[in-house]
PDB file of N, CA and C in Angstrom:
ATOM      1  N   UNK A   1      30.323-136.835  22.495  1.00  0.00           N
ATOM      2  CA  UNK A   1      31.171-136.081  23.388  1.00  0.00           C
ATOM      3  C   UNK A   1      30.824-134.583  23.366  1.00  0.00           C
ATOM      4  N   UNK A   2      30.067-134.297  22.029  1.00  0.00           N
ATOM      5  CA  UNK A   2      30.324-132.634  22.163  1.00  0.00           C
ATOM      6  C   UNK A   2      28.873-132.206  22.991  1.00  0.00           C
ATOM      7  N   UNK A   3      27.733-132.837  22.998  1.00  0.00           N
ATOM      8  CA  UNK A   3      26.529-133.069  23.566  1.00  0.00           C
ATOM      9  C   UNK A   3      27.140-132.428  24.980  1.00  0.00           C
ATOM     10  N   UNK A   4      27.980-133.446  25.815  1.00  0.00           N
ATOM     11  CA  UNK A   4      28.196-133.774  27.144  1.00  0.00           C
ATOM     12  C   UNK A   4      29.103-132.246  27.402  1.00  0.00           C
ATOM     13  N   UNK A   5      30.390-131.731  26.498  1.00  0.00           N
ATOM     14  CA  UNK A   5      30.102-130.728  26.474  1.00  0.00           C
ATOM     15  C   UNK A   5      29.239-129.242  26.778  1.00  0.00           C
ATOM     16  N   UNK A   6      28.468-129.573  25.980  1.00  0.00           N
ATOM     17  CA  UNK A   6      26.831-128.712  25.618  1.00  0.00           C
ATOM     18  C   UNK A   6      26.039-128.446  27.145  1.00  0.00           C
ATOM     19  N   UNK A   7      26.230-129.959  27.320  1.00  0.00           N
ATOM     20  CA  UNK A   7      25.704-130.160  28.627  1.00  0.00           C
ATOM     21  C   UNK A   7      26.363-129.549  29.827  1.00  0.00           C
ATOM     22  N   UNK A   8      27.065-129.830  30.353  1.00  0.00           N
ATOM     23  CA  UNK A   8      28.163-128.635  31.275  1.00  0.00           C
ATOM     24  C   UNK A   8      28.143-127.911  30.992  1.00  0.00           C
ATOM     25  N   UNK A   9      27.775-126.503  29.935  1.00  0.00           N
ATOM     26  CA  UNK A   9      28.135-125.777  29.894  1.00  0.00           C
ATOM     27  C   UNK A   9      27.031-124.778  30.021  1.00  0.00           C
ATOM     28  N   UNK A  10      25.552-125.469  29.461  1.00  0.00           N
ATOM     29  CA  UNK A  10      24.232-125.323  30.257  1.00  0.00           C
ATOM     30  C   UNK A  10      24.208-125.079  31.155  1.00  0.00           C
ATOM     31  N   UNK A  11      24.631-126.196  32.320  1.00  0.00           N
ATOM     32  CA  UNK A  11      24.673-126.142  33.254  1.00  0.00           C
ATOM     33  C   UNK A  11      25.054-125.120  34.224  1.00  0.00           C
ATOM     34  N   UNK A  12      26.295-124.992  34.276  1.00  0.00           N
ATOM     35  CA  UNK A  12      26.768-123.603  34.470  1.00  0.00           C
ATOM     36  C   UNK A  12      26.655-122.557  34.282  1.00  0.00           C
ATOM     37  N   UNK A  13      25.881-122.531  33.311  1.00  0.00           N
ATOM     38  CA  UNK A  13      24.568-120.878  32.847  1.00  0.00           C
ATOM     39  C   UNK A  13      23.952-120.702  33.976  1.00  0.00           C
ATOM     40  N   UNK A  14      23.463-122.080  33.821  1.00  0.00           N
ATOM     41  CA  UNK A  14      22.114-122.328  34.519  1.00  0.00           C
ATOM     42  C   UNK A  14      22.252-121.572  36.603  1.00  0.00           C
ATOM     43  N   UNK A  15      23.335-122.666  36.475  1.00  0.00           N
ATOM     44  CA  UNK A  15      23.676-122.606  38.506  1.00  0.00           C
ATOM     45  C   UNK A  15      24.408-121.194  38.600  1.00  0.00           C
ATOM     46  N   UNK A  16      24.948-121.031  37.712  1.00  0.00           N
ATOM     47  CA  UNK A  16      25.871-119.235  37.775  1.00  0.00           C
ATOM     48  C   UNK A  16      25.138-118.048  37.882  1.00  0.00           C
ATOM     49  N   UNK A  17      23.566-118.147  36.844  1.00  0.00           N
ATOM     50  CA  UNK A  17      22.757-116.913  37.040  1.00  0.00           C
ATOM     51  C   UNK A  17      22.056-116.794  38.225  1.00  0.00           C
ATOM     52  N   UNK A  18      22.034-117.891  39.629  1.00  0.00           N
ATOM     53  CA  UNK A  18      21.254-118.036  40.641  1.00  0.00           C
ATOM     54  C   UNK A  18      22.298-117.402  41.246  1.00  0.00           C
ATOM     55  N   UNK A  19      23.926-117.503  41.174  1.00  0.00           N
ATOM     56  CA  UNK A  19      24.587-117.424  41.986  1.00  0.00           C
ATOM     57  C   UNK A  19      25.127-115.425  42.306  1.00  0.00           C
ATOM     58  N   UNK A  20      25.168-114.903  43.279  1.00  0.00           N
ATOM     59  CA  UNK A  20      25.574-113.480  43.166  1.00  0.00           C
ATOM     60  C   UNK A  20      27.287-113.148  43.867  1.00  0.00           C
ATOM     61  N   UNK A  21      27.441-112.284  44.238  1.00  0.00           N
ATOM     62  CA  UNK A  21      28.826-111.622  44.751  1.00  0.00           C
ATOM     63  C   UNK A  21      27.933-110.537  45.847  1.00  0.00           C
ATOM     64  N   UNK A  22      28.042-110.446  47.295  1.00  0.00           N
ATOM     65  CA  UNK A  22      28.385-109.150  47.718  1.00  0.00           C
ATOM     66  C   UNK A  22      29.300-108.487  47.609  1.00  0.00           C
ATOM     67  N   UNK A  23      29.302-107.195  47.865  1.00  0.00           N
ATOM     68  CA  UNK A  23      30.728-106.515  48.238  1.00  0.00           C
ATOM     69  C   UNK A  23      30.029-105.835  48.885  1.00  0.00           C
ATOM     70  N   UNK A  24      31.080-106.035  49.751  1.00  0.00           N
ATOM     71  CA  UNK A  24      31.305-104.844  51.234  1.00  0.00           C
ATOM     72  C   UNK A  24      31.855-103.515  51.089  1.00  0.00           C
ATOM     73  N   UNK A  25      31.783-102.626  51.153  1.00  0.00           N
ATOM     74  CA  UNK A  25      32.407-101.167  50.638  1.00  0.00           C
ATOM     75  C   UNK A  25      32.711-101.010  52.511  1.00  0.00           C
ATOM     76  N   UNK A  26      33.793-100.861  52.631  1.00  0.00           N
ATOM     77  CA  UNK A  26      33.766-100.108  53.842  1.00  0.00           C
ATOM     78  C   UNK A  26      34.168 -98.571  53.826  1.00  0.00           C
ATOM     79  N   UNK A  27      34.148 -97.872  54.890  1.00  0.00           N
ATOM     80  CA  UNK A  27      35.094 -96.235  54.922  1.00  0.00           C
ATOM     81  C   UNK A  27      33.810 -95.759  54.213  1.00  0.00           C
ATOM     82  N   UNK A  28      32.422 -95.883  53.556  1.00  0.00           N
ATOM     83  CA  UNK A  28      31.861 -94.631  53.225  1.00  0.00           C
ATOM     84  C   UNK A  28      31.158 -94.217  54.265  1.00  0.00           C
ATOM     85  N   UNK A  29      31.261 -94.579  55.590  1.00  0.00           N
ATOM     86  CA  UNK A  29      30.454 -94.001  56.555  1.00  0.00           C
ATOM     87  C   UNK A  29      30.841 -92.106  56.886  1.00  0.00           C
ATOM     88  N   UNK A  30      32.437 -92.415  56.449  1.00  0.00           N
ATOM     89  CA  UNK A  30      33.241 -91.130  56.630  1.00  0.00           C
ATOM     90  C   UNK A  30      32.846 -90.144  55.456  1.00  0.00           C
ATOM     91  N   UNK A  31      32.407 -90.651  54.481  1.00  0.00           N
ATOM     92  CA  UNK A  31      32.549 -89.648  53.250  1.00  0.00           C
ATOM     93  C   UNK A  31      31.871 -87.903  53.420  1.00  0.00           C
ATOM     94  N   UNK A  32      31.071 -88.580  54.031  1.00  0.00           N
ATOM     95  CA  UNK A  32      30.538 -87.171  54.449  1.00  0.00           C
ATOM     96  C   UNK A  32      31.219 -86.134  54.861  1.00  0.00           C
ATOM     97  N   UNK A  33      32.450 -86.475  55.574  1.00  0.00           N
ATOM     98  CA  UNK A  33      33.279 -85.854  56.433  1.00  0.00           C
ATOM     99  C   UNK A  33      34.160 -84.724  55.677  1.00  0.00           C
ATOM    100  N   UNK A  34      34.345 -85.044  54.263  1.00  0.00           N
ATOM    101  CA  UNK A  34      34.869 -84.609  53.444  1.00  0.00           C
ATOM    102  C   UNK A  34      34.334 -83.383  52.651  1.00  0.00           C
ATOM    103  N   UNK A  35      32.772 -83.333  52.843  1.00  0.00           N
ATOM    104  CA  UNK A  35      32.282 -82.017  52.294  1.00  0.00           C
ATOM    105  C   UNK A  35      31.349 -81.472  53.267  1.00  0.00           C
ATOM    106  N   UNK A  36      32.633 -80.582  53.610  1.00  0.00           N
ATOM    107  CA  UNK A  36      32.079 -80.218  55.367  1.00  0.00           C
ATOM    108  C   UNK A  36      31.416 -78.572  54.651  1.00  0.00           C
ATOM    109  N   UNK A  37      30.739 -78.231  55.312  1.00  0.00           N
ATOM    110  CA  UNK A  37      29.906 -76.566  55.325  1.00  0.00           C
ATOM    111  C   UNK A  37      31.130 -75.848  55.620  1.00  0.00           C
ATOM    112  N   UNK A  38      30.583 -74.773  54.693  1.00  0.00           N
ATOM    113  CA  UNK A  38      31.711 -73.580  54.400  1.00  0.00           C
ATOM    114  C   UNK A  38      32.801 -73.146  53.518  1.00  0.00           C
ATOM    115  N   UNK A  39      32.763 -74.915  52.759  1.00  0.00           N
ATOM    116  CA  UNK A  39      33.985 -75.106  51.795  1.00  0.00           C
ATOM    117  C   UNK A  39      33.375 -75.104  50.746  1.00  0.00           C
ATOM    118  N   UNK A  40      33.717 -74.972  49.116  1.00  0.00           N
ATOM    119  CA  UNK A  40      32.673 -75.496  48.474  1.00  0.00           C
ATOM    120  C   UNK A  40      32.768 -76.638  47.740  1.00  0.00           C
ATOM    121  N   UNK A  41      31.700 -77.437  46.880  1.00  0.00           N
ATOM    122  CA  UNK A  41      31.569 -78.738  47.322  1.00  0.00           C
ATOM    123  C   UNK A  41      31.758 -79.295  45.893  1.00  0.00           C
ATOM    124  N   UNK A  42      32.453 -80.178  45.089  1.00  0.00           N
ATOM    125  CA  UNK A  42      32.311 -80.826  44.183  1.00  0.00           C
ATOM    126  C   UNK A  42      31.350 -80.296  43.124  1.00  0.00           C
ATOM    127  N   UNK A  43      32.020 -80.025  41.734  1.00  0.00           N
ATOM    128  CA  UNK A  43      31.381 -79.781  40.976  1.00  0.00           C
ATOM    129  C   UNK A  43      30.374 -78.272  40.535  1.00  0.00           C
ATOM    130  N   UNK A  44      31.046 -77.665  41.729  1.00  0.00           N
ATOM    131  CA  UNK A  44      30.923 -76.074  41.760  1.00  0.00           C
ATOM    132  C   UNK A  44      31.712 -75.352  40.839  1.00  0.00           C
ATOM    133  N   UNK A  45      31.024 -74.395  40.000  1.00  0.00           N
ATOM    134  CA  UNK A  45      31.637 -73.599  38.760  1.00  0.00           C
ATOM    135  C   UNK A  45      32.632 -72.697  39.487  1.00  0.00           C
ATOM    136  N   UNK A  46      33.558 -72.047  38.919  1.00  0.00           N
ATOM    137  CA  UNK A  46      34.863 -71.090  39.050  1.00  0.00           C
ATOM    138  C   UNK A  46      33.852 -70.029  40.142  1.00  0.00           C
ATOM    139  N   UNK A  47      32.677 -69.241  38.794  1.00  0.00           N
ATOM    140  CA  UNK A  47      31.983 -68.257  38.995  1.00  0.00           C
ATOM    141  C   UNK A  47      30.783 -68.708  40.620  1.00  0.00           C
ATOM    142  N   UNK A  48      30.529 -69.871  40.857  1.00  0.00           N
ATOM    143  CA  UNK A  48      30.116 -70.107  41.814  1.00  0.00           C
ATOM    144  C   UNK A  48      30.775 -69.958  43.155  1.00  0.00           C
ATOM    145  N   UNK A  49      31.817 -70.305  42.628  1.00  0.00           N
ATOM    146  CA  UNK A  49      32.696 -70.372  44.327  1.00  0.00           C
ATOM    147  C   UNK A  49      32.537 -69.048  44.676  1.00  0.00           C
ATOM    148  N   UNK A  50      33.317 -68.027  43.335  1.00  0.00           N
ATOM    149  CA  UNK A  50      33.346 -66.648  43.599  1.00  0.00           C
ATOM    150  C   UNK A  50      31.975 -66.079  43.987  1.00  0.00           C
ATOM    151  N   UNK A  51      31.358 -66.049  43.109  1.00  0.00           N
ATOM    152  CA  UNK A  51      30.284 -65.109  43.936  1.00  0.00           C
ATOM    153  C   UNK A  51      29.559 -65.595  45.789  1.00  0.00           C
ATOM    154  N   UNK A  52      29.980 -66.991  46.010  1.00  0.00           N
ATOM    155  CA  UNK A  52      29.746 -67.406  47.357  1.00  0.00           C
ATOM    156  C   UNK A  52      30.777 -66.644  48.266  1.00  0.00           C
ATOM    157  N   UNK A  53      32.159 -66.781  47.906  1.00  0.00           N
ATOM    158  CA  UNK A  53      33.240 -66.960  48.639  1.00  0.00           C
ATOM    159  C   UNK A  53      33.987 -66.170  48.391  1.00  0.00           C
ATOM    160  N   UNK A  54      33.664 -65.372  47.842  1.00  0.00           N
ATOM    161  CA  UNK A  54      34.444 -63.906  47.357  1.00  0.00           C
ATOM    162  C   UNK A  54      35.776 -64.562  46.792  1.00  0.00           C
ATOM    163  N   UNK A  55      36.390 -62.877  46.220  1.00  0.00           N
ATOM    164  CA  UNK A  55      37.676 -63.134  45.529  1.00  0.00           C
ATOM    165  C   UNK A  55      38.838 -64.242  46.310  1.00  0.00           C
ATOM    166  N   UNK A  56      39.315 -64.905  45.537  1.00  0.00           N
ATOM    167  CA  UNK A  56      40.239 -65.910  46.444  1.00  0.00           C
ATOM    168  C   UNK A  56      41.971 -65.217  46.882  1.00  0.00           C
ATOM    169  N   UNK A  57      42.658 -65.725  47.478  1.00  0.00           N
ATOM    170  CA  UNK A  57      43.639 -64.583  47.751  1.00  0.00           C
ATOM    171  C   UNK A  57      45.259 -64.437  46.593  1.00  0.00           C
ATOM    172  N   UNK A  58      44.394 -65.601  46.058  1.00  0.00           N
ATOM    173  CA  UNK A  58      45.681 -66.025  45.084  1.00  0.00           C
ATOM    174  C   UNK A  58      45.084 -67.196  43.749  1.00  0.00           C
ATOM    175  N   UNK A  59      45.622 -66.697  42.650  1.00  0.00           N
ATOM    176  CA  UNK A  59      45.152 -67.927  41.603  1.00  0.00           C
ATOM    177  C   UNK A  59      46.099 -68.433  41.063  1.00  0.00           C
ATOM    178  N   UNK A  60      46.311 -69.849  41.142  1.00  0.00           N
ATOM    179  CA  UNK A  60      47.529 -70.186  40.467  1.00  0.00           C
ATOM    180  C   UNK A  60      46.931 -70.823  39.164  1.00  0.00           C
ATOM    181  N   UNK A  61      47.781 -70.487  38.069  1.00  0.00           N
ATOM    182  CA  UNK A  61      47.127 -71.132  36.961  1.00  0.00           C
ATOM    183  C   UNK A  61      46.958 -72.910  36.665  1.00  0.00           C
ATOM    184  N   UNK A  62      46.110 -72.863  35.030  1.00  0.00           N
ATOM    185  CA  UNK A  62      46.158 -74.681  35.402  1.00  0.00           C
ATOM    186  C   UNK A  62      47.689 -75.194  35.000  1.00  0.00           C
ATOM    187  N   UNK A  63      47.659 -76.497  35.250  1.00  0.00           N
ATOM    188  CA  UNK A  63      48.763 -76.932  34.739  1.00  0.00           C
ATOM    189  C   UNK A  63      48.246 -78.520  34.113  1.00  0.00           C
ATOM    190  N   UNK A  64      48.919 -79.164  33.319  1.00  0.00           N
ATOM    191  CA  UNK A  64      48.721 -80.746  33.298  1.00  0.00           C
ATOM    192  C   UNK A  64      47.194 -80.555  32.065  1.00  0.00           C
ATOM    193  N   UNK A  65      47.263 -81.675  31.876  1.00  0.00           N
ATOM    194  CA  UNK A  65      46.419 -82.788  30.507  1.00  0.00           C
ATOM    195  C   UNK A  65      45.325 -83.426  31.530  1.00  0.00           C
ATOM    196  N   UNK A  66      44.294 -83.471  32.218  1.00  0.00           N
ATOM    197  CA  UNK A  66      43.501 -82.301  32.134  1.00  0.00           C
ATOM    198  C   UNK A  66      44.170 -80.938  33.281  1.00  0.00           C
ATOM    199  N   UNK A  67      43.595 -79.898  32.322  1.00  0.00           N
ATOM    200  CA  UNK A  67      44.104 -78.812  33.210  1.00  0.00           C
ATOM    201  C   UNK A  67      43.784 -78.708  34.679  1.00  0.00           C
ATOM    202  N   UNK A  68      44.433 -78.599  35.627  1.00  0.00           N
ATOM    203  CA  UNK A  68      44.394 -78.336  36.559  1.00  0.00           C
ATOM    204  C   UNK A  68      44.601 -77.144  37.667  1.00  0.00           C
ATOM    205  N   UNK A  69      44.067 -75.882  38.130  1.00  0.00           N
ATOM    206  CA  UNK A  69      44.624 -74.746  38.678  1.00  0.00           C
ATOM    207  C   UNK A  69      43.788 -74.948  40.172  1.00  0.00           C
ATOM    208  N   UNK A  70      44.154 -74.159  40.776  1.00  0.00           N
ATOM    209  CA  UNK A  70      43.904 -73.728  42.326  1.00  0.00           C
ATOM    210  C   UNK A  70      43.951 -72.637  42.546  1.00  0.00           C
ATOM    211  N   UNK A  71      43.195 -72.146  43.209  1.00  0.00           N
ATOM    212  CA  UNK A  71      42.647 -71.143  43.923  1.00  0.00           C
ATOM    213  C   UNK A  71      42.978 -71.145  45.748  1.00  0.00           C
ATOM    214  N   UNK A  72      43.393 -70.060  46.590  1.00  0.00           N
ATOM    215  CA  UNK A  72      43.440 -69.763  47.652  1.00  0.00           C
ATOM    216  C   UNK A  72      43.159 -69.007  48.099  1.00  0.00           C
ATOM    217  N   UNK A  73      42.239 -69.775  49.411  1.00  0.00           N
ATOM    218  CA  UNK A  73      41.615 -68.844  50.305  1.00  0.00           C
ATOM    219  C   UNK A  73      42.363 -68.754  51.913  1.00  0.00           C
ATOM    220  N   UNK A  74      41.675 -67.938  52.540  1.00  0.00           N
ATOM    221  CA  UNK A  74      43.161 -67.973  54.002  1.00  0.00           C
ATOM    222  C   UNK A  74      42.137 -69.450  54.629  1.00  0.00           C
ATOM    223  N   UNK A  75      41.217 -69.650  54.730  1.00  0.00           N
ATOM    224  CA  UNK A  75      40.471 -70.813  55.309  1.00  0.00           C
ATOM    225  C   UNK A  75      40.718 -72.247  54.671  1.00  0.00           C
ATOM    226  N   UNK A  76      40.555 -72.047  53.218  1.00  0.00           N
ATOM    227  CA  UNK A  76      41.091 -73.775  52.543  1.00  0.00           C
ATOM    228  C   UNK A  76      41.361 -73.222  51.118  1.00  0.00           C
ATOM    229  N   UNK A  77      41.410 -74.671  50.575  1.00  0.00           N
ATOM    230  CA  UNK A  77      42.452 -74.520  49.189  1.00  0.00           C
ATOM    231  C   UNK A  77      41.079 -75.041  48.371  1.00  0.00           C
ATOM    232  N   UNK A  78      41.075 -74.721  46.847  1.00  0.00           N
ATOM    233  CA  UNK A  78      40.121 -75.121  46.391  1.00  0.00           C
ATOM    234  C   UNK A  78      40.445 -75.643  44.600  1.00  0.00           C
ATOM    235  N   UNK A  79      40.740 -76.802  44.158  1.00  0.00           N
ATOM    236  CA  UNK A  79      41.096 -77.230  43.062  1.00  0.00           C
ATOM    237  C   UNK A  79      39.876 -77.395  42.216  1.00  0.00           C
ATOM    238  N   UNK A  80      40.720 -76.650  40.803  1.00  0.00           N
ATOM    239  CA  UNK A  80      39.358 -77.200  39.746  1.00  0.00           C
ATOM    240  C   UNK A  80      40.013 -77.870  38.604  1.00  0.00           C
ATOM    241  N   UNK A  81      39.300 -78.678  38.183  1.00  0.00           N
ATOM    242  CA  UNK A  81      39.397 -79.480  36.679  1.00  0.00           C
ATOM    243  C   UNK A  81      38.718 -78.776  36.140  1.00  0.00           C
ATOM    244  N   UNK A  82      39.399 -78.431  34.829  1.00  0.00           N
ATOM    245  CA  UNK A  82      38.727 -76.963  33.630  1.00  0.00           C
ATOM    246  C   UNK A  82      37.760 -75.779  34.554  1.00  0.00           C
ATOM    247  N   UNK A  83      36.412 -75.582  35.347  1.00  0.00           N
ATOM    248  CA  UNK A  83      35.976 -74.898  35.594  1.00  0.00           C
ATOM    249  C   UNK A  83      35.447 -74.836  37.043  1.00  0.00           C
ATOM    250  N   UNK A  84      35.021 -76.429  37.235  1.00  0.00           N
ATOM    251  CA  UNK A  84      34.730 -77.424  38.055  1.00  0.00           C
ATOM    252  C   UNK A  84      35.173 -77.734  39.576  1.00  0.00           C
ATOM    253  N   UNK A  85      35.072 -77.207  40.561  1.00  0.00           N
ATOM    254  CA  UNK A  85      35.590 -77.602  41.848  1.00  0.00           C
ATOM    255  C   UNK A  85      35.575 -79.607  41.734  1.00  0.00           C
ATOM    256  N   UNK A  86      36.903 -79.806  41.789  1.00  0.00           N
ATOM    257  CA  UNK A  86      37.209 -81.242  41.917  1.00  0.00           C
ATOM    258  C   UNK A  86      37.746 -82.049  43.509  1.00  0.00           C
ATOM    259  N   UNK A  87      37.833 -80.762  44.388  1.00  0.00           N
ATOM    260  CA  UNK A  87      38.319 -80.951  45.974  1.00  0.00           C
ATOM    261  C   UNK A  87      38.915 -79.493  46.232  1.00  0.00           C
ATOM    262  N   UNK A  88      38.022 -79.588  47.816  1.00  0.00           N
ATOM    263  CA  UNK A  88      38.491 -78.494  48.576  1.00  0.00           C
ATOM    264  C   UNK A  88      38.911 -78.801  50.016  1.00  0.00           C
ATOM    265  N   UNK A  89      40.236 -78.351  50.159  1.00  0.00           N
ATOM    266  CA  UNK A  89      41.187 -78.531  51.331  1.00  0.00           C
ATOM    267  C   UNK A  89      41.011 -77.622  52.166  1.00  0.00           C
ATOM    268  N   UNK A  90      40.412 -78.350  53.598  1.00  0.00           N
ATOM    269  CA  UNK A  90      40.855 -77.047  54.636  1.00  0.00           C
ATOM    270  C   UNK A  90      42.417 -76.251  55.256  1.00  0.00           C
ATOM    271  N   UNK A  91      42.641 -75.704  55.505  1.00  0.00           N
ATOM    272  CA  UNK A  91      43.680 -75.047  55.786  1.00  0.00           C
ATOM    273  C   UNK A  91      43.953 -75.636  57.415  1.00  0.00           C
ATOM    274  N   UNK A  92      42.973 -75.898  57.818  1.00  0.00           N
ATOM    275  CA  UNK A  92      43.448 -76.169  59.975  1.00  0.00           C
ATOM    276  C   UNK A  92      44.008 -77.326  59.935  1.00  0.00           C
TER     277      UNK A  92
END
């Protein structure tokens, strides 16, 4: 019995490693849409934005576990994790 076991369970190695999964991702056609020119873009330092984008019009400090602060400009909003641009919001 434990053979026959053994055996099924081979088996199913066997027919499972032929077998795959697609996935379909839909909505990244848009992603682009999100780091539009003029804003700045993911993963941009504090000191980067600034020297691109000059002084911002307001800094609010971080808050939260990881820290979180924002920066404002009259055009969009610009969030960082510790130093890091993590998303930037347009204002229109």
């Amino acid at each position: 019995m434990a053979k026959l076991y053994v055996l099924i369970a081979a088996a199913g190695l066997i027919s499972g490693a032929a077998v795959a999964d697609t996935l379909q991702m839909g909505g990244t056609e848009n992603a682009a849409r999100f780091e539009q020119p003029g804003k700045p873009t993911r993963g941009m330092t504090e000191a980067s934005v600034e020297s691109t984008y000059g002084k911002p019009n307001s800094k609010q400090p971080a808050v939260g576990d990881p820290p979180i602060s924002r920066w404002e400009y009259s055009e969009f909003v610009v969030f960082f994790e510790y130093d890091k641009v993590i998303h930037a919001v347009s204002r229109r």
